[in-house]
C-alpha atoms as a PDB file:
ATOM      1  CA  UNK A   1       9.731  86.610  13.816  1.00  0.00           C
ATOM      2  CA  UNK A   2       7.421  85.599  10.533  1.00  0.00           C
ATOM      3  CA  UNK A   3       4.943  88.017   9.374  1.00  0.00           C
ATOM      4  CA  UNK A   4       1.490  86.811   8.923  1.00  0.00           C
ATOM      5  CA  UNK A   5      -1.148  89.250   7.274  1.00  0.00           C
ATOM      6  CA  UNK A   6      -4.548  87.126   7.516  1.00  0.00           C
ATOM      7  CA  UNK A   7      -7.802  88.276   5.669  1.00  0.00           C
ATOM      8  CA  UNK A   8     -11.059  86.811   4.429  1.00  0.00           C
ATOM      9  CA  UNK A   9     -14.590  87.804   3.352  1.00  0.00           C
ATOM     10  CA  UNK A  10     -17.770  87.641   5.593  1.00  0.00           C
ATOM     11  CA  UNK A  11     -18.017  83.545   4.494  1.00  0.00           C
ATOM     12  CA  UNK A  12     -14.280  82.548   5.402  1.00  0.00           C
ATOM     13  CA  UNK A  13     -14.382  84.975   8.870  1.00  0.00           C
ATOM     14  CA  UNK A  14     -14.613  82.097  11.462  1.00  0.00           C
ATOM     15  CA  UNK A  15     -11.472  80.502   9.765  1.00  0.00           C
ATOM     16  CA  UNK A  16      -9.761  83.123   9.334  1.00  0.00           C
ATOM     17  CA  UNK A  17     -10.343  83.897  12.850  1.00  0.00           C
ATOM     18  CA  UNK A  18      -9.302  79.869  14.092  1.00  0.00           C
ATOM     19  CA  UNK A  19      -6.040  80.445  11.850  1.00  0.00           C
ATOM     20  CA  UNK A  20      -4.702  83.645  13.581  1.00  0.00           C
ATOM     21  CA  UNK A  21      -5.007  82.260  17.060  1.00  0.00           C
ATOM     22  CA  UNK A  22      -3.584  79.036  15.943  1.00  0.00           C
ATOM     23  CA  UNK A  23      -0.784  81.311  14.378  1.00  0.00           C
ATOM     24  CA  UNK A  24      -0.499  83.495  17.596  1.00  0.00           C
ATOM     25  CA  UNK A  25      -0.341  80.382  19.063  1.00  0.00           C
ATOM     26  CA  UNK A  26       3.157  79.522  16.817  1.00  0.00           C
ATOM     27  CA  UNK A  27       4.714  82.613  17.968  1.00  0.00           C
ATOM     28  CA  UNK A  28       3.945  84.386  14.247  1.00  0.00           C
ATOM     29  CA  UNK A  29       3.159  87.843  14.873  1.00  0.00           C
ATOM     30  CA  UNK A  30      -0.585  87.926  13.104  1.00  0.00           C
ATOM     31  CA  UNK A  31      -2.275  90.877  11.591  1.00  0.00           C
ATOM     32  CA  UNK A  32      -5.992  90.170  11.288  1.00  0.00           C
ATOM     33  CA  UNK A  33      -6.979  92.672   8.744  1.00  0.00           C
ATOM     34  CA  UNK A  34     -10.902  91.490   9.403  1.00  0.00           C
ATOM     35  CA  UNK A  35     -13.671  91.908   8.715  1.00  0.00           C
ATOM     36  CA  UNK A  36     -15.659  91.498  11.868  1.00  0.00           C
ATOM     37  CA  UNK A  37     -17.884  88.406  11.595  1.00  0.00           C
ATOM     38  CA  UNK A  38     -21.627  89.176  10.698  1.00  0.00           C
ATOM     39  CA  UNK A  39     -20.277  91.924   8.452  1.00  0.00           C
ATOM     40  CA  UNK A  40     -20.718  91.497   5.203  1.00  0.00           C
ATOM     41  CA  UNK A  41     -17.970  92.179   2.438  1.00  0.00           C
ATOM     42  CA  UNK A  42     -16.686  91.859  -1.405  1.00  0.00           C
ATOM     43  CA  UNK A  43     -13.476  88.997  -1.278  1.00  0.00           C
ATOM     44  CA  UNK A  44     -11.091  92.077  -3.993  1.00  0.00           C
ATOM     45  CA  UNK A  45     -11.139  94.506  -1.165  1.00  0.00           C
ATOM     46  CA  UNK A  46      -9.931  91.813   1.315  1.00  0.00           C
ATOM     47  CA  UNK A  47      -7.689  90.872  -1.386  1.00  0.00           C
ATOM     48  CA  UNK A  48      -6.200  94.371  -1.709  1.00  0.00           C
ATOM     49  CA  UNK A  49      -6.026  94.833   2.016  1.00  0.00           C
ATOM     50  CA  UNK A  50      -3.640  92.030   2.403  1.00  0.00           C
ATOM     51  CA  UNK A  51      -1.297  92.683  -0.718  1.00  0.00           C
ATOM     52  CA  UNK A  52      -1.312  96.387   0.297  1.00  0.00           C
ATOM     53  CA  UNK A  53       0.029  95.420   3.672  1.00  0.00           C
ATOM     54  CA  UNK A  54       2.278  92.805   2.725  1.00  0.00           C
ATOM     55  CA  UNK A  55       4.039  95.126  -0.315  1.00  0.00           C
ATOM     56  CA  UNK A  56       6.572  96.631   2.195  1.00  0.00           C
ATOM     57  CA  UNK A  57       7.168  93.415   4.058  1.00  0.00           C
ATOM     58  CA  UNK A  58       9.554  91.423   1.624  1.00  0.00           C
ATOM     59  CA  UNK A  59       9.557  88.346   4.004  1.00  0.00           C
ATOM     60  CA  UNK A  60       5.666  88.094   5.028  1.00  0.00           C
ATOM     61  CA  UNK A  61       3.319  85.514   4.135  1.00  0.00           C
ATOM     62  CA  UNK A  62      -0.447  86.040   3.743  1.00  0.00           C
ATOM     63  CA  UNK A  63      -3.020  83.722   4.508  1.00  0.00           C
ATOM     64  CA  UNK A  64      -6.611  84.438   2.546  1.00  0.00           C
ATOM     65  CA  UNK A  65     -10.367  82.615   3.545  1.00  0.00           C
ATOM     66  CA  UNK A  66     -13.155  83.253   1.095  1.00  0.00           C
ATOM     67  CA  UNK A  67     -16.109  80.623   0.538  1.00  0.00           C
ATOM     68  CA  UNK A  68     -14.378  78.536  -1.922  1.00  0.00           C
ATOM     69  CA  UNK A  69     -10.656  80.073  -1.749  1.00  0.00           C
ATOM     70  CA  UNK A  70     -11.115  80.374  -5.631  1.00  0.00           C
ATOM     71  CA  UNK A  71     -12.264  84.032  -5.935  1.00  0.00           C
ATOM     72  CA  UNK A  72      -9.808  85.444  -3.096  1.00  0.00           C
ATOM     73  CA  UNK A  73      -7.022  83.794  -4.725  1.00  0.00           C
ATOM     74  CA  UNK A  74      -8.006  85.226  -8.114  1.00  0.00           C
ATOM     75  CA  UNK A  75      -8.246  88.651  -6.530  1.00  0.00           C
ATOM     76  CA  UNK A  76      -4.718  88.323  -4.556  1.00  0.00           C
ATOM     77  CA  UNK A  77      -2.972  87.341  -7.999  1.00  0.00           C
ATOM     78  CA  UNK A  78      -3.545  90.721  -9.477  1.00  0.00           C
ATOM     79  CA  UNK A  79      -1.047  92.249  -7.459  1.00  0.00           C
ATOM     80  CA  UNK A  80       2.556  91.311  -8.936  1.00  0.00           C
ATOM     81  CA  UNK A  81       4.845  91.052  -5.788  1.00  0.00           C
ATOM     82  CA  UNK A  82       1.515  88.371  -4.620  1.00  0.00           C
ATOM     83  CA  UNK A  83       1.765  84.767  -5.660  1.00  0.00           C
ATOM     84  CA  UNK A  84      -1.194  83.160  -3.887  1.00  0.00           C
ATOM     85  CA  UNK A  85      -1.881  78.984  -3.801  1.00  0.00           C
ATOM     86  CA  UNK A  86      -5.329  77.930  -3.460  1.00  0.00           C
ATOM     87  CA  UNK A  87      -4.789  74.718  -1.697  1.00  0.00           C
ATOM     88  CA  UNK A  88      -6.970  72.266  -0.081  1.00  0.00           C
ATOM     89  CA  UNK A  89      -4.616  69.631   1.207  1.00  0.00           C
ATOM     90  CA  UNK A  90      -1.112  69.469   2.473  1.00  0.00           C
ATOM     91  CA  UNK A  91       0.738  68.354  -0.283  1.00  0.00           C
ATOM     92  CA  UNK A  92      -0.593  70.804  -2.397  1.00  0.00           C
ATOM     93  CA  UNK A  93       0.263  73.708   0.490  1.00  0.00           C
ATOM     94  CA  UNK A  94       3.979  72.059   0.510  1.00  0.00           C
ATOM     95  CA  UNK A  95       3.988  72.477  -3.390  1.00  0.00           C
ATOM     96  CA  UNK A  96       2.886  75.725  -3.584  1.00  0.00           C
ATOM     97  CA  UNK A  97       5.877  77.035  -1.330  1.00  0.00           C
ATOM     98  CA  UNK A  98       8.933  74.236  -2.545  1.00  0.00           C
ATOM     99  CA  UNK A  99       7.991  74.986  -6.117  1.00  0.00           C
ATOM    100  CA  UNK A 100       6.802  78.205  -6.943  1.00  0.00           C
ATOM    101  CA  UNK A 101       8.162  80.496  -4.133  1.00  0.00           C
ATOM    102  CA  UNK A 102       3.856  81.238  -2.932  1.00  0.00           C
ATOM    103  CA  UNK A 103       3.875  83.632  -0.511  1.00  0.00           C
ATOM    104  CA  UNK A 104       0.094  83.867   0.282  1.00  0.00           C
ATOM    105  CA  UNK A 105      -2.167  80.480   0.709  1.00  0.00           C
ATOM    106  CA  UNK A 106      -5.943  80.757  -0.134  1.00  0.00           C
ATOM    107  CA  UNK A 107      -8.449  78.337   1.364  1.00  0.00           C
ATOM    108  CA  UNK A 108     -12.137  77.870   1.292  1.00  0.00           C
ATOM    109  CA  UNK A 109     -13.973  77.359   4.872  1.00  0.00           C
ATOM    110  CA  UNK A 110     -17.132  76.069   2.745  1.00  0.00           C
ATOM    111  CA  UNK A 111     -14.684  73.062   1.456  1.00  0.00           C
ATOM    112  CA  UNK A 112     -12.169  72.145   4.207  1.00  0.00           C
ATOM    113  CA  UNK A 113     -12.214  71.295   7.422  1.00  0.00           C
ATOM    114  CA  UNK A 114     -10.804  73.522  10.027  1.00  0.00           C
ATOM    115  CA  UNK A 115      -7.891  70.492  10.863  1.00  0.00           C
ATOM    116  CA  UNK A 116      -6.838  70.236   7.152  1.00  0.00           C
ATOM    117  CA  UNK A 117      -7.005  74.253   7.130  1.00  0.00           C
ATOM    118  CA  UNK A 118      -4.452  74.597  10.597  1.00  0.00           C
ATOM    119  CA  UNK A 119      -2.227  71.478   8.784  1.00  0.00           C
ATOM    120  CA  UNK A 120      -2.224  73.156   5.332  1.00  0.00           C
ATOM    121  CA  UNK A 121      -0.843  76.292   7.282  1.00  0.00           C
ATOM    122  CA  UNK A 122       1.622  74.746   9.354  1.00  0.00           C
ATOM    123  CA  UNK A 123       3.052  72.690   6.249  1.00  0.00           C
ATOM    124  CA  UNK A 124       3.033  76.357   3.910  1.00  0.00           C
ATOM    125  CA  UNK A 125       4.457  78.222   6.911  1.00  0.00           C
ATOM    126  CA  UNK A 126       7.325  75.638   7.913  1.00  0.00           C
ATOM    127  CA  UNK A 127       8.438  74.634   3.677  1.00  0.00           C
ATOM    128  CA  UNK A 128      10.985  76.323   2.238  1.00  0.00           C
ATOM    129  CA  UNK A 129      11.319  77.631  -1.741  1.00  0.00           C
ATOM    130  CA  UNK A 130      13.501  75.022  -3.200  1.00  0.00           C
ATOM    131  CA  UNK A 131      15.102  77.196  -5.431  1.00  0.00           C
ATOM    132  CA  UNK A 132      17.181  76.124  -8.384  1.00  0.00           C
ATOM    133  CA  UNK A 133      15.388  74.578 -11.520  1.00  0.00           C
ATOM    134  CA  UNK A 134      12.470  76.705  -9.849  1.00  0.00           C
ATOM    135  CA  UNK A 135      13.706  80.181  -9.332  1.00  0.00           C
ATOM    136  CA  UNK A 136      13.525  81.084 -13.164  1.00  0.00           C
ATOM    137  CA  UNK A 137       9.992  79.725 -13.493  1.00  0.00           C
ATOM    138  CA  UNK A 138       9.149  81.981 -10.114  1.00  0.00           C
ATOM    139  CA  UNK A 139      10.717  85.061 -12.040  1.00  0.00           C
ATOM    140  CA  UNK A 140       8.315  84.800 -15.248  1.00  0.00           C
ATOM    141  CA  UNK A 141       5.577  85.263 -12.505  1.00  0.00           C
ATOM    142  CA  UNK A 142       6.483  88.751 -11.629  1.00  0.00           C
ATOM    143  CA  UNK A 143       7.694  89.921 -14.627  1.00  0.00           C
ATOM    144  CA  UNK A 144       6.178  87.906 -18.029  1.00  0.00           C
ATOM    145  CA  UNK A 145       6.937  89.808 -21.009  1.00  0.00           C
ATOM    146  CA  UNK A 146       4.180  91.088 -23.129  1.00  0.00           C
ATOM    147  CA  UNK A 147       5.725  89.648 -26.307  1.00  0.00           C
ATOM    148  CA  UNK A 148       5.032  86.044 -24.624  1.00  0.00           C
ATOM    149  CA  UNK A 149       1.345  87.166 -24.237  1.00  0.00           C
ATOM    150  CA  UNK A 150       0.913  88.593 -27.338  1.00  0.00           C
ATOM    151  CA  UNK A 151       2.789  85.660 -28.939  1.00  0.00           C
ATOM    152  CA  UNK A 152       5.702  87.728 -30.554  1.00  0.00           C
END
């Protein structure tokens, strides 16, 4: 059975809360790290929350809600085994998985509609990593050399 781990600040709770049911719904066993709506909250703690709980769970995906899906995303990146898609459609949720192996999709509830939101989850949960001409590219994600950053 999948894995879900589903947070969000106080501005992407009543998605967040509309994507674990529909999840539930699916079967997927859901863990709705929070917060409780009305509460309100920074989007890095959320962040952390999620990558902390996912770290031991090779196979889980993580589904983040902030206002815009930008800063949650940002936050979620930080953590190395964490590759996190901000996406806003479903091509771009099918991308994110086929071609770079994301195992956490961002979204903002201030700029899509909950109906995109439940399709761009079913089409990240259901695609597969493609693999191949991919993997290597997916490999410099975890581990990029500091002589590439520092240009030596």
């Amino acid at each position: 059975m999948l894995e879900i781990y589903v947070a969000s600040d106080h501005a992407g709770t009543i998605l967040r809360q509309r994507i674990a049911a529909h999840l539930t719904g699916r079967g997927m066993m859901v863990h709705d790290l929070g917060p409780d709506e009305g509460e309100k909250v920074d989007y890095p703690d959320y962040a952390a929350k999620l990558a902390g709980n996912m770290k031991p769970v090779s196979d889980a995906f993580g589904v983040l809600v902030c206002g815009s899906g930008i800063g949650i995303s940002i936050a979620a990146n930080r953590f190395p085994w964490i590759r996190a898609a901000l996406c806003h459609d479903v091509t771009t949720a099918i991308l994110s998985r086929q071609h770079n192996d994301a195992n956490v999709i961002a979204l903002g509830e201030r700029l899509i509609g909950t109906t995109t939101a439940l399709a761009c989850i079913d089409a990240f949960v259901d695609t597969a990593f493609e693999g191949g001409r991919h993997t290597a590219r997916v490999e410099k994600l975890t581990v990029l050399p500091v002589k590439d950053i520092e240009g030596k």
